[in-house]
C-alpha atoms as a PDB file:
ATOM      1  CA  UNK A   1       0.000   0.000   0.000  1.00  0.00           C
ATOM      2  CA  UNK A   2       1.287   3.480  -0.789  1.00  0.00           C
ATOM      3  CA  UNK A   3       1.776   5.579   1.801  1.00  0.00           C
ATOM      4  CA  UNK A   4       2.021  10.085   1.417  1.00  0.00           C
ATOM      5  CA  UNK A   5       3.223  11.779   4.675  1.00  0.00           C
ATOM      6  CA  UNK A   6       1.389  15.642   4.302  1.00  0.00           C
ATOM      7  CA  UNK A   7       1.676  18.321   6.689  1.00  0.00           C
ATOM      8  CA  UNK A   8      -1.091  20.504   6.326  1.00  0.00           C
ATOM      9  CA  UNK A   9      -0.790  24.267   6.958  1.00  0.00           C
ATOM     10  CA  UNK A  10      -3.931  25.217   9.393  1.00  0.00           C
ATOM     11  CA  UNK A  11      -4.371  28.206  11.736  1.00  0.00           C
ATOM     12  CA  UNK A  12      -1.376  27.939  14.098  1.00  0.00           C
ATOM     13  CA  UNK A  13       0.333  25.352  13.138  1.00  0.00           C
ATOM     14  CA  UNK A  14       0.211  22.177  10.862  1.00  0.00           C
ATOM     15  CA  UNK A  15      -2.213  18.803  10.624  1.00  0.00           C
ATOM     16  CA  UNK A  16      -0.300  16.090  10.059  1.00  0.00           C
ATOM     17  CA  UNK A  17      -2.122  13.487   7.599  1.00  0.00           C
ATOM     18  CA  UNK A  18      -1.248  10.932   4.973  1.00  0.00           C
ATOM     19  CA  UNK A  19      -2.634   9.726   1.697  1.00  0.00           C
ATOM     20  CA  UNK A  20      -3.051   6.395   1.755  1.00  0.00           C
ATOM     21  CA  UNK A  21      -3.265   4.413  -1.745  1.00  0.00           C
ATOM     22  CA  UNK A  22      -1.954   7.380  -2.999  1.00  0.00           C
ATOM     23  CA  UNK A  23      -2.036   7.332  -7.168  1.00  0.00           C
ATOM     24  CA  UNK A  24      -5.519   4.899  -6.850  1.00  0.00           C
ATOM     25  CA  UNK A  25      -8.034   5.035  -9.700  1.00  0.00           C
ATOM     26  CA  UNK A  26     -10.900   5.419  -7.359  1.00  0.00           C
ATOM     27  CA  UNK A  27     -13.277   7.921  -5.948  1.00  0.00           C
ATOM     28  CA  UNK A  28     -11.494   9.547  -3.089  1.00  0.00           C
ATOM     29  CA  UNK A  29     -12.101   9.403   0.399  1.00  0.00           C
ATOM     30  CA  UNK A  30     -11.272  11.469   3.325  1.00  0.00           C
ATOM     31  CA  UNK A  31     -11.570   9.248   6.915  1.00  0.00           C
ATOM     32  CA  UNK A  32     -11.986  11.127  10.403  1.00  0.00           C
ATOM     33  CA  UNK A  33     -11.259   9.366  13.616  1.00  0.00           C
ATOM     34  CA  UNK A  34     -12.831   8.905  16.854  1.00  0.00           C
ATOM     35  CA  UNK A  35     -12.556  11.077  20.135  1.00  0.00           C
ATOM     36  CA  UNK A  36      -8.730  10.080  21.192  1.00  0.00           C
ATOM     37  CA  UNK A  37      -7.740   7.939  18.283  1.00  0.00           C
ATOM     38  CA  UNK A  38      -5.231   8.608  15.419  1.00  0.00           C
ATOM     39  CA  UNK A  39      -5.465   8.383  12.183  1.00  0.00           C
ATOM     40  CA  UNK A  40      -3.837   5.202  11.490  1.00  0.00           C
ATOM     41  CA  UNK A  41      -7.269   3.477  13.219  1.00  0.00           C
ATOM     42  CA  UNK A  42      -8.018   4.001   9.152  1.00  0.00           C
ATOM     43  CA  UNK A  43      -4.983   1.222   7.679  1.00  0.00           C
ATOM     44  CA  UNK A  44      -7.932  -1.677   7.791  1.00  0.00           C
ATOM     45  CA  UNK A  45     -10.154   0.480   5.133  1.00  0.00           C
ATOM     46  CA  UNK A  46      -7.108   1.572   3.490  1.00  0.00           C
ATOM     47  CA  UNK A  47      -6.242  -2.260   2.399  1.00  0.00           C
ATOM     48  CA  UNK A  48     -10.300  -2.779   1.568  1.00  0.00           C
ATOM     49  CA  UNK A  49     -10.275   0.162  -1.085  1.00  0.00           C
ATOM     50  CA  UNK A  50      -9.224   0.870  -4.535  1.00  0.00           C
ATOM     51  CA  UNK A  51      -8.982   4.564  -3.875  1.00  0.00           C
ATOM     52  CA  UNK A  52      -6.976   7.667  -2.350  1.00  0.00           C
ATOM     53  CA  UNK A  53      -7.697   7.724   1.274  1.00  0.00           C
ATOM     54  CA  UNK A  54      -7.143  11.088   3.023  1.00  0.00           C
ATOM     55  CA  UNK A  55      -6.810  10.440   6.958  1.00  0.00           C
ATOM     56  CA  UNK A  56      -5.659  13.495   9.654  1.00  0.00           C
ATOM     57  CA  UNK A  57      -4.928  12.872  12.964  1.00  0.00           C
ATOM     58  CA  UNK A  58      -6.993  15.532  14.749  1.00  0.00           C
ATOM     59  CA  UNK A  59      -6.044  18.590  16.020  1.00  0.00           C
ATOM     60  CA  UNK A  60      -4.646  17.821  19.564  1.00  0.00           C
ATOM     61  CA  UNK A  61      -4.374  14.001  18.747  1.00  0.00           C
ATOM     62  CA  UNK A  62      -1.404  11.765  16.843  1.00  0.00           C
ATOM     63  CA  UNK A  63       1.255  13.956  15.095  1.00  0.00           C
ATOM     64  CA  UNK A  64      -1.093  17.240  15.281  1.00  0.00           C
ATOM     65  CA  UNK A  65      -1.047  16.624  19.565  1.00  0.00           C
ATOM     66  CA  UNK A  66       0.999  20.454  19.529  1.00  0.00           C
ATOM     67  CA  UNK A  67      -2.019  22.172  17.329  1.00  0.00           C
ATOM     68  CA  UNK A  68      -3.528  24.411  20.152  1.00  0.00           C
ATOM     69  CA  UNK A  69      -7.136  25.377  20.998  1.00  0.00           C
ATOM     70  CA  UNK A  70      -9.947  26.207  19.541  1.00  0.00           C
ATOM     71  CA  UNK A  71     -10.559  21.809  19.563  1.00  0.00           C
ATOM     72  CA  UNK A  72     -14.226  22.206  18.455  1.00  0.00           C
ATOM     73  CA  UNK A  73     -16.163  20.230  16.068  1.00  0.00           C
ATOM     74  CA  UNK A  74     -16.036  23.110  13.644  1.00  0.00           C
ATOM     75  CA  UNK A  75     -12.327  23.690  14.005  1.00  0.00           C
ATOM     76  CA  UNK A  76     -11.792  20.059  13.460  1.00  0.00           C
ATOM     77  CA  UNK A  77     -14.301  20.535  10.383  1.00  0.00           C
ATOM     78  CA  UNK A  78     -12.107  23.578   9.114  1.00  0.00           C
ATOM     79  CA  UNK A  79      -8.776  21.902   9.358  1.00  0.00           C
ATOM     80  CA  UNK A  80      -9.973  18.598   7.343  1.00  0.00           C
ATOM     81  CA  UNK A  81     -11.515  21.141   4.818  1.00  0.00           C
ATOM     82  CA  UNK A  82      -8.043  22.650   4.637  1.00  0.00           C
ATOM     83  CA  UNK A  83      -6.332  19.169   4.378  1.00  0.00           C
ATOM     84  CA  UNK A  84      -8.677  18.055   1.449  1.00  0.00           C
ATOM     85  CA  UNK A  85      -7.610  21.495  -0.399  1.00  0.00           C
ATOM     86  CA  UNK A  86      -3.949  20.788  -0.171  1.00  0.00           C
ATOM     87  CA  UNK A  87      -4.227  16.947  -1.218  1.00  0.00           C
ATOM     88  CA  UNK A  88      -6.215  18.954  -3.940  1.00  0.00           C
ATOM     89  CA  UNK A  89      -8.993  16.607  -3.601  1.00  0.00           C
ATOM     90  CA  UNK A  90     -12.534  16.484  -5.417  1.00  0.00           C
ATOM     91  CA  UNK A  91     -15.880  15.967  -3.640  1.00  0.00           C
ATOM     92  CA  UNK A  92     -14.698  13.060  -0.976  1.00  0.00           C
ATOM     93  CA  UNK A  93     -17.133  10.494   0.362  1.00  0.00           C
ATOM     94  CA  UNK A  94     -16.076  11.660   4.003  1.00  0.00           C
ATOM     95  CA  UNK A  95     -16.072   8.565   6.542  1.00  0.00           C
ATOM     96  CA  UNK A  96     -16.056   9.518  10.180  1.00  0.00           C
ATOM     97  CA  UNK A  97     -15.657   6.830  12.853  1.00  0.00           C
ATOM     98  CA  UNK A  98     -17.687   7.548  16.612  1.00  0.00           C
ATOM     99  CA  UNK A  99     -16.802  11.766  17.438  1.00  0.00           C
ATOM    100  CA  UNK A 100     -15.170  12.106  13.726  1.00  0.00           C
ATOM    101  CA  UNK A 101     -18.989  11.199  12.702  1.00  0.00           C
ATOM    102  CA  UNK A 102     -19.789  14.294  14.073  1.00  0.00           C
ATOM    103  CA  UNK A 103     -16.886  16.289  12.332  1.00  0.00           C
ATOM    104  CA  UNK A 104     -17.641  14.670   9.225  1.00  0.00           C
ATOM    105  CA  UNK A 105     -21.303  16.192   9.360  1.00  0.00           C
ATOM    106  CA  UNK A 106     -19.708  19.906  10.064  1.00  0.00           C
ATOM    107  CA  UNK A 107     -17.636  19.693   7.198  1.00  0.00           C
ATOM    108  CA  UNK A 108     -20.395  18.615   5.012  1.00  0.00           C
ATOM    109  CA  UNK A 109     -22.121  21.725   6.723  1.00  0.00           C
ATOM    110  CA  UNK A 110     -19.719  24.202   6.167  1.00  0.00           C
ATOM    111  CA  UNK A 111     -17.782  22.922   3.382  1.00  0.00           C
ATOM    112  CA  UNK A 112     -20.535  21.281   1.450  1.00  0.00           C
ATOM    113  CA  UNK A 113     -18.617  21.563  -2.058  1.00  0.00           C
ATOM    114  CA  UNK A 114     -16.006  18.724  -0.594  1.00  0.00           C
ATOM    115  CA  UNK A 115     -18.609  16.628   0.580  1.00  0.00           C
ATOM    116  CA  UNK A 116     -19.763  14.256  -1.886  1.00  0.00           C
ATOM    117  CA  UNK A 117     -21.816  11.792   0.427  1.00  0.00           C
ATOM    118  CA  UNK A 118     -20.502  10.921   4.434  1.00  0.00           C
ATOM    119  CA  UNK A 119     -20.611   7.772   6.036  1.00  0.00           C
ATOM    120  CA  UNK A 120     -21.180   7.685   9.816  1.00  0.00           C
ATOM    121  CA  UNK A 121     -19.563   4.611  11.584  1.00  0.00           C
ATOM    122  CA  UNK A 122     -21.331   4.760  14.798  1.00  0.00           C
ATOM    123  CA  UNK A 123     -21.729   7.953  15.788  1.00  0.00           C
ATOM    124  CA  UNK A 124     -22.734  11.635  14.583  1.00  0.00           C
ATOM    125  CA  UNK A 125     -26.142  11.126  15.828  1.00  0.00           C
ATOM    126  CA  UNK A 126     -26.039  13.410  19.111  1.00  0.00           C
ATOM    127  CA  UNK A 127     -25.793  11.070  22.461  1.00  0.00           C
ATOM    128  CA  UNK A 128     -29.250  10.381  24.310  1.00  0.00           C
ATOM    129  CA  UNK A 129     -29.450  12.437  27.098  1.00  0.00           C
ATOM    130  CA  UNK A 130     -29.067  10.954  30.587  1.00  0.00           C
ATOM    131  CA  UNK A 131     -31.904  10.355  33.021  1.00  0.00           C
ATOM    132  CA  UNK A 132     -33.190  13.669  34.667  1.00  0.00           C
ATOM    133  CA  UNK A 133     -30.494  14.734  37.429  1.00  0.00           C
ATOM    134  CA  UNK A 134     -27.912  12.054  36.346  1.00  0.00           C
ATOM    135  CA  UNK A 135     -24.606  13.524  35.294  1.00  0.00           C
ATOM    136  CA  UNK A 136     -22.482  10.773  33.008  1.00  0.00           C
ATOM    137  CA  UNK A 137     -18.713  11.902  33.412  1.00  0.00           C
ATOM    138  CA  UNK A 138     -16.038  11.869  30.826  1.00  0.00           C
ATOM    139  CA  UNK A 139     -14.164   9.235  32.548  1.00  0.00           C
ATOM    140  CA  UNK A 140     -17.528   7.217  32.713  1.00  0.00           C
ATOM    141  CA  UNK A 141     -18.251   7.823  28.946  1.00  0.00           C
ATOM    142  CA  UNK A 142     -14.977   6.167  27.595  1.00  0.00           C
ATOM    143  CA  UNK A 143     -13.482   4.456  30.851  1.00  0.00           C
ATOM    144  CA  UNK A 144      -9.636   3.130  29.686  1.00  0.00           C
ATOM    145  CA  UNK A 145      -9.460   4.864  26.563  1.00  0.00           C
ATOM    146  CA  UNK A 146      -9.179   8.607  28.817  1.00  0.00           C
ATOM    147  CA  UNK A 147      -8.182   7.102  31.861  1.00  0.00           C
ATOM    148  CA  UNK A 148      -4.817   6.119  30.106  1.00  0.00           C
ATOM    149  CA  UNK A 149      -3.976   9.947  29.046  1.00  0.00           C
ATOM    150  CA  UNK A 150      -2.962  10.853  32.691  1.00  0.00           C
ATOM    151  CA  UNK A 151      -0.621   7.732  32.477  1.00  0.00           C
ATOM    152  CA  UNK A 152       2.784   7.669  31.463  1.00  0.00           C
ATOM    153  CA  UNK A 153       4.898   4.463  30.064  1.00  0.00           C
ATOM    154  CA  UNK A 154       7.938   2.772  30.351  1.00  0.00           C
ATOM    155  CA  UNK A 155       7.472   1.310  26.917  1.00  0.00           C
ATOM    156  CA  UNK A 156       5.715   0.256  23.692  1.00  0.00           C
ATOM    157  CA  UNK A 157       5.109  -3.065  25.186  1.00  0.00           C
ATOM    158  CA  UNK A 158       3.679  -1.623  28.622  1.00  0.00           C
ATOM    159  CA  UNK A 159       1.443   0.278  26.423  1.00  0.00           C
ATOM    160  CA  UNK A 160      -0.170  -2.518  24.925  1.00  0.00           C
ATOM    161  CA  UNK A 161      -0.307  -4.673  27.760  1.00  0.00           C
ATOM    162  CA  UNK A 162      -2.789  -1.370  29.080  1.00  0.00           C
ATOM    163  CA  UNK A 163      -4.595  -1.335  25.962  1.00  0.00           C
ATOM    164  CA  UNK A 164      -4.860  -5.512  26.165  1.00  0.00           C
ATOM    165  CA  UNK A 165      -7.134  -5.129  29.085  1.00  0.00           C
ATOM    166  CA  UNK A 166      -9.534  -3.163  27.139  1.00  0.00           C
ATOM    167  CA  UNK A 167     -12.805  -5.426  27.089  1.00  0.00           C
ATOM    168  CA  UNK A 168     -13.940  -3.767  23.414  1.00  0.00           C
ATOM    169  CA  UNK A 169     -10.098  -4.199  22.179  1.00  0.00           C
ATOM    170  CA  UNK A 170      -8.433  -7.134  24.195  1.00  0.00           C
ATOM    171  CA  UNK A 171     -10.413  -9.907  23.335  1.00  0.00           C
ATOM    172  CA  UNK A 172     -10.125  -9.134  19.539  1.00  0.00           C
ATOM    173  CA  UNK A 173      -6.037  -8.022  19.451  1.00  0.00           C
ATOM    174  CA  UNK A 174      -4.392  -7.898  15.814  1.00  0.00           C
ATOM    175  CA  UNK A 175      -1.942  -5.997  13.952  1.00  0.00           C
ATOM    176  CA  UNK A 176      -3.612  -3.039  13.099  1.00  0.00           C
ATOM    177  CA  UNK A 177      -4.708  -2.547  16.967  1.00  0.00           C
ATOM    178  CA  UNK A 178      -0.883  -2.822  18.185  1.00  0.00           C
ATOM    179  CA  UNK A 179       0.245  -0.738  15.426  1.00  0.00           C
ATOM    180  CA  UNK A 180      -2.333   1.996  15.918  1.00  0.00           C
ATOM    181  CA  UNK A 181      -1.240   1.736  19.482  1.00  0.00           C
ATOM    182  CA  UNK A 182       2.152   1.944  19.082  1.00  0.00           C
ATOM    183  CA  UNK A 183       1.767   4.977  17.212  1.00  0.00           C
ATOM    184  CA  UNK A 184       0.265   6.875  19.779  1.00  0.00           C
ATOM    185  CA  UNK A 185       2.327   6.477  22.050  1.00  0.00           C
ATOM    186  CA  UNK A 186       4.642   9.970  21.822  1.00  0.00           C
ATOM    187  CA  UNK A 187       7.155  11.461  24.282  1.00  0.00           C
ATOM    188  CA  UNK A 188       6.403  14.813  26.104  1.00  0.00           C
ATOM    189  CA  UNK A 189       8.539  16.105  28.416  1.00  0.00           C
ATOM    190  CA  UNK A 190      10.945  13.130  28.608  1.00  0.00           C
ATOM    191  CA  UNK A 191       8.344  10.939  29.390  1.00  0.00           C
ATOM    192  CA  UNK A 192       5.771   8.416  26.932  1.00  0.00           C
ATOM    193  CA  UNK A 193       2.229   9.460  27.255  1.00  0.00           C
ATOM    194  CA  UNK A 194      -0.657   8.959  24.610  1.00  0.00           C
ATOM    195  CA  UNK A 195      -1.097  11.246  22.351  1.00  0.00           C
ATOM    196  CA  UNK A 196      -4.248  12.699  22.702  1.00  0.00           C
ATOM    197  CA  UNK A 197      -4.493  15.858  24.665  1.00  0.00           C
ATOM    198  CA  UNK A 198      -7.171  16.032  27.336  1.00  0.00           C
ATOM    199  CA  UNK A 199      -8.455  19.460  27.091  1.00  0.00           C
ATOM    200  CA  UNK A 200      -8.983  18.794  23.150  1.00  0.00           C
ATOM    201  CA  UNK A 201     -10.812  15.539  24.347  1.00  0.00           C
ATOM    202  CA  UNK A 202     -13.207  17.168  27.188  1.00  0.00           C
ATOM    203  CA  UNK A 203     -14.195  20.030  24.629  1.00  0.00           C
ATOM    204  CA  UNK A 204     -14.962  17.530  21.907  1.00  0.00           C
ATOM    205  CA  UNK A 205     -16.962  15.350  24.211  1.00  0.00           C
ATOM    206  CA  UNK A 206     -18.696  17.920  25.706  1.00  0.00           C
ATOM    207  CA  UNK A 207     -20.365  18.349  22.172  1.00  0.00           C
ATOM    208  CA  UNK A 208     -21.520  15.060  21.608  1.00  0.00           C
ATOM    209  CA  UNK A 209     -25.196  16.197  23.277  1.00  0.00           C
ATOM    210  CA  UNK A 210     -25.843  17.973  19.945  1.00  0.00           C
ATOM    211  CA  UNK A 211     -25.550  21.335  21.390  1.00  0.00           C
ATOM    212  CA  UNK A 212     -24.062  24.828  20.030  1.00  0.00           C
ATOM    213  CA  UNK A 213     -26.093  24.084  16.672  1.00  0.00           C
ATOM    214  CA  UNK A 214     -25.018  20.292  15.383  1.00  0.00           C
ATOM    215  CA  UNK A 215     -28.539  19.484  16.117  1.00  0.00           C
ATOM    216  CA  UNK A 216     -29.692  21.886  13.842  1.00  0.00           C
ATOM    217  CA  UNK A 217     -26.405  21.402  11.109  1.00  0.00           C
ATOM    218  CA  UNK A 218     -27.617  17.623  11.328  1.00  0.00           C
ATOM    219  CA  UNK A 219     -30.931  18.637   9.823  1.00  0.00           C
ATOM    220  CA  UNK A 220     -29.672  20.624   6.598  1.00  0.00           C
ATOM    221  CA  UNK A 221     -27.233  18.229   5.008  1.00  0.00           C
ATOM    222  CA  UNK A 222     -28.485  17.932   1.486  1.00  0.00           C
ATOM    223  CA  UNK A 223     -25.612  15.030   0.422  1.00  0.00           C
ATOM    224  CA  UNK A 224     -26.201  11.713   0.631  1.00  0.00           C
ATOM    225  CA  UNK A 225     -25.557   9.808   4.009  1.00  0.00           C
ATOM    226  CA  UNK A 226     -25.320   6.301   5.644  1.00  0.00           C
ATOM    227  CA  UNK A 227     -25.246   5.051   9.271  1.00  0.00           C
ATOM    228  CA  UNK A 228     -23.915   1.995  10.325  1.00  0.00           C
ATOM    229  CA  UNK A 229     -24.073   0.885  13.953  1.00  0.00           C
ATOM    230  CA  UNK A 230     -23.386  -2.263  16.147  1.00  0.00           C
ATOM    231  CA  UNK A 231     -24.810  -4.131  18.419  1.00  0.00           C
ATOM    232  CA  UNK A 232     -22.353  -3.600  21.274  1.00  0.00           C
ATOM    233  CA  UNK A 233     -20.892  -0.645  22.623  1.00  0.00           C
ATOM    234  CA  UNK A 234     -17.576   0.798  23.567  1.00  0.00           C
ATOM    235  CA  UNK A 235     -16.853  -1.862  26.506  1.00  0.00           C
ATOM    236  CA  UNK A 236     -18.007  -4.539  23.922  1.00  0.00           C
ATOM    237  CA  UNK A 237     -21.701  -4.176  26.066  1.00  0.00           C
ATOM    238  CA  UNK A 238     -24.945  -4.735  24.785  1.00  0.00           C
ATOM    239  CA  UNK A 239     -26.704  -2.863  23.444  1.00  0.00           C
ATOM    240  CA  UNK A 240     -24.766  -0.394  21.877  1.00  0.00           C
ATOM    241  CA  UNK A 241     -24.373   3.286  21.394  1.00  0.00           C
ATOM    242  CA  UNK A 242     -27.675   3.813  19.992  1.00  0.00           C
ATOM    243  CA  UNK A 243     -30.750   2.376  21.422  1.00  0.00           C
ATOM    244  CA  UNK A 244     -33.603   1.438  18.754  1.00  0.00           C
ATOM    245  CA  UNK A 245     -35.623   4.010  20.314  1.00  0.00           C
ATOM    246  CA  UNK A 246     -33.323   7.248  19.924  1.00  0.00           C
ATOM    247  CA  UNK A 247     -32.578   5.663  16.619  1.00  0.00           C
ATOM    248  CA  UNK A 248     -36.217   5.587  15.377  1.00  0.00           C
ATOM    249  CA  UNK A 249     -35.761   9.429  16.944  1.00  0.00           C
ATOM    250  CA  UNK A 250     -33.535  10.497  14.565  1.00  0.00           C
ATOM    251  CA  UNK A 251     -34.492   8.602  12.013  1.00  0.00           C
ATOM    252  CA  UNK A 252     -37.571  10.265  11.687  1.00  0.00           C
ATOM    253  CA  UNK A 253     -36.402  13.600  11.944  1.00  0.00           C
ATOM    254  CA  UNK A 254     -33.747  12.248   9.129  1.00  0.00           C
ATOM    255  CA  UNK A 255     -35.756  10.951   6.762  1.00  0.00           C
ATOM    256  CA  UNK A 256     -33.192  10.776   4.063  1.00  0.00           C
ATOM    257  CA  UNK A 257     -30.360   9.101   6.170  1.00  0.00           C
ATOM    258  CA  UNK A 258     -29.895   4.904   5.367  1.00  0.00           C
ATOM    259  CA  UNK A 259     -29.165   2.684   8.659  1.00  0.00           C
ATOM    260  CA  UNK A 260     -28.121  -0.063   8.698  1.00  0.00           C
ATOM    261  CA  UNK A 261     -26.754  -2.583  11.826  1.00  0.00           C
ATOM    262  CA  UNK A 262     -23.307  -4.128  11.330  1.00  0.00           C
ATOM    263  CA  UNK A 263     -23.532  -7.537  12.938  1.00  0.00           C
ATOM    264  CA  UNK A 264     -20.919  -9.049  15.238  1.00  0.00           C
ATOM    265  CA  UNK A 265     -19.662  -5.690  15.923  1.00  0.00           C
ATOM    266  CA  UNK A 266     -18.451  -2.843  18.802  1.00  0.00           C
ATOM    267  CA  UNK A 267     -17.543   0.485  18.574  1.00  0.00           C
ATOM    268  CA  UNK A 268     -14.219  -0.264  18.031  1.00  0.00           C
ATOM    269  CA  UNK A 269     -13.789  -3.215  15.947  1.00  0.00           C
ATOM    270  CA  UNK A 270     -15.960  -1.995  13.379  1.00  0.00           C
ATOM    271  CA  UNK A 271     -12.894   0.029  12.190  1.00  0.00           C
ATOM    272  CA  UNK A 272     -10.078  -2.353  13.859  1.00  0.00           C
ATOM    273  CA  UNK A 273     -11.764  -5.926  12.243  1.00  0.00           C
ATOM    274  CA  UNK A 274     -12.207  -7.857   9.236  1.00  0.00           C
ATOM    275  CA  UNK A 275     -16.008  -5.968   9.912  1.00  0.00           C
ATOM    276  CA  UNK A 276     -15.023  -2.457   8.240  1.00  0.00           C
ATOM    277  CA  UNK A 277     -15.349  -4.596   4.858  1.00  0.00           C
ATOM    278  CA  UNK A 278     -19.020  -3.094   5.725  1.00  0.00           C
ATOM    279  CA  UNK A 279     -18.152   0.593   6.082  1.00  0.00           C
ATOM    280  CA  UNK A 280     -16.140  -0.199   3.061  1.00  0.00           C
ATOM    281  CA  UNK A 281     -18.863  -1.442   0.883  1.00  0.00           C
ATOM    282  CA  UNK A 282     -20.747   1.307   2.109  1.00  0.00           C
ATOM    283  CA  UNK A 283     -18.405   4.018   0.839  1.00  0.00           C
ATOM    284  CA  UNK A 284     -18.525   1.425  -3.176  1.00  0.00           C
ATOM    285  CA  UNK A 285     -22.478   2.123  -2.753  1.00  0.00           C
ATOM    286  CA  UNK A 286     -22.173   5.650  -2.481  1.00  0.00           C
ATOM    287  CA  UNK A 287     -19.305   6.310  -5.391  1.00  0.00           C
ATOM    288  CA  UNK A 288     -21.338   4.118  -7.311  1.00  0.00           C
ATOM    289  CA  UNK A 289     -24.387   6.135  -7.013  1.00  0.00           C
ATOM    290  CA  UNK A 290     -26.184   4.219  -4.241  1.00  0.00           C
ATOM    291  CA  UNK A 291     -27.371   4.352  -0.921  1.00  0.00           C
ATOM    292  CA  UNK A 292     -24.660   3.128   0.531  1.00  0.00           C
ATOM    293  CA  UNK A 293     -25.953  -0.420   2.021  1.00  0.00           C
ATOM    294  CA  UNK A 294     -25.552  -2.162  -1.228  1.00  0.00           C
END
């Protein structure tokens, strides 16, 4: 597979990003990565498609960890509008796994001429709300995968001996895990810490309720889009991230946007197993004209 190292020039700094299959023959695709991943939780599609893949680590994740604040949906939305402009890409179908689901839709909002259709892998549908006077913490949200970025490491292996206790990751360990693990593991200060950067992780997740206008930015996308979502959530629990009731929610208030239910799935192997053939077939569907479920 070729590989393209870019840095992108964005406000204050750069995005670092590559272009996987670079020289491919088909439809392009920009991918956008969940809440403290990195952009090489995107190799597994890579090797399923034909076609240029653009994938950023975030601002405040991976190689862009240094990019400082604003880390809002829209800024992320801005800075993968400026990395499709300097990979001088055409209309993309954009792919956003769990929080980049969300970024994918503001880009398709406020950058609608490099948005050909968008593909959200679990996620981009705003979180249901907790039950009245129940607050659900960050740390309760996405247990290991934030408790580990107050930790430092000795080592590579140390880190994934962490990330083997993970009950969505563990159980279902293969080379693209330990290599998107071993990857995000960066010094700072002397020391090995993951790469994501809390603040830019507490400001993103703080969004996920739909508020400061996604709701309503949800409502006006006039490109074609696809859902997929699985039937266990981020600890590999059932059921998952969307119940069938706050589905049927947004589905009617969405008519136009396809679901569909990836089976033998969890939040995170749906990008990290021999699953994301689905959210590859889905992005075939769409360059080929379709819904995007085949």
């Amino acid at each position: 597979m070729v590989e393209r190292a870019l840095r992108v020039p964005v406000d204050r700094g750069e995005l670092i990003a590559t272009l996987f299959n670079d020289g491919a023959a088909g439809a392009p695709v920009v991918a956008i990565h969940g809440i403290t991943a990195n952009h090489r939780s995107w190799v597994g599609l890579a090797e399923q498609l034909d076609a240029p893949i653009l994938a950023v680590d975030l601002r405040g994740r991976g190689g862009s960890r240094s990019l400082p604040p604003p880390y809002t949906l829209v800024q992320h939305a801005d800075d993968v509008g400026a990395a499709i402009a300097h990979a001088q890409l055409p209309p993309a179908v954009v792919v956003g796994h769990s929080m980049g689901a969300f970024v994918a839709t503001r880009l398709a909002e406020r950058h609608p001429g490099q948005v050909a259709a968008t593909v959200l892998v679990d996620g981009g549908l705003p979180l249901p709300p907790p039950p009245p006077g129940v607050t659900v913490t960050l740390e309760q949200a996405l247990g290991p995968v934030v408790d580990r970025l107050r930790m430092t490491f000795p080592d590579r292996a140390a880190y994934r001996d962490f990330y083997r206790q993970h009950p969505a990751l563990g159980p279902y360990w293969n080379p693209q895990i330990e290599a998107y693990v071993d990857y995000d593991l960066v010094e700072v200060d002397g020391q090995l810490r993951p790469s994501p950067n809390l603040e830019a992780v507490a400001t993103n997740f703080a969004e996920l309720d739909g508020s400061g206008g996604y709701a309503e930015a949800l409502e006006q996308i006039a490109s074609p889009r696809v859902l997929l979502t699985c039937p266990r959530g981020l600890f590999d629990e059932t059921p998952g991230l969307y119940s069938g009731e706050w589905l049927a929610h947004w589905r009617a208030r969405l008519p136009d946007l396809a679901v569909a239910e990836v089976p033998d799935t969890n939040h995170f192997t749906i990008v990290f197993g021999p699953q994301v053939r689905a959210v590859a077939d889905a992005v075939r569907s769409l360059t080929a004209g379709g819904d995007g479920l085949g």
